[in-house]
Protein backbone atom coordinates (compact mmCIF):
# COMPACT_ATOMS: atom_id res chain seq x y z
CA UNK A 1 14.97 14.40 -7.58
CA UNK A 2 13.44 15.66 -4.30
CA UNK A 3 11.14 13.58 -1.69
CA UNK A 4 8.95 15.60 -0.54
CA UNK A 5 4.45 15.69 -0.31
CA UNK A 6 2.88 17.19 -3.30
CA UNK A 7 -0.90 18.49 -3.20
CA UNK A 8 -2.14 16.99 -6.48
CA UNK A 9 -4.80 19.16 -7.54
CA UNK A 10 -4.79 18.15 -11.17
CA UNK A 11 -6.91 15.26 -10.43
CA UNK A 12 -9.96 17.93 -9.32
CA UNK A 13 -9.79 16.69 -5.91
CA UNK A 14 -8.87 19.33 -3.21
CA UNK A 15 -7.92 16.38 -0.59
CA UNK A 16 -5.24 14.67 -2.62
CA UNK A 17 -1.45 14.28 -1.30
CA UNK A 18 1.04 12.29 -2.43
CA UNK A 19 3.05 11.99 0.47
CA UNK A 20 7.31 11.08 0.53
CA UNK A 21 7.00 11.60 -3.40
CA UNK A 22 10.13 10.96 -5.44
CA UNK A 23 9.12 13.80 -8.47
CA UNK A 24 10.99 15.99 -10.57
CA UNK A 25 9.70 19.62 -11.17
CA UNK A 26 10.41 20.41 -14.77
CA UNK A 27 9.87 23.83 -16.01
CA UNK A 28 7.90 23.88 -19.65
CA UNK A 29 7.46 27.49 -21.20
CA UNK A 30 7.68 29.29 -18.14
CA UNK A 31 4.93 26.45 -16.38
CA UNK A 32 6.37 24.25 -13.71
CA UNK A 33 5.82 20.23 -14.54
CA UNK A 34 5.64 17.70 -12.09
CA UNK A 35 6.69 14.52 -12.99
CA UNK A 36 6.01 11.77 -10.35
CA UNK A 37 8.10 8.47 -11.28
CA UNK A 38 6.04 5.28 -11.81
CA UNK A 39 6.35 3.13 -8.10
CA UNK A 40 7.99 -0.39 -8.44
């Protein structure tokens, strides 16, 4: 797992960061995955 701030664009919003993120990038057929763990 990494911390770091991820521009989530996926949501259609250009303004969007998740900031101190725990995620794991995942790569699926040659796409990269981000997979954000649920909080609490």
């Amino acid at each position: 797992m990494a911390i770091a701030d991820y521009h989530y664009t996926e949501c259609g919003l250009d303004n969007v960061i998740i900031r101190n993120a725990n995620f794991v990038s995942e790569d699926h057929d040659g796409e990269p995955v981000v997979c954000i763990q649920s909080v609490g």
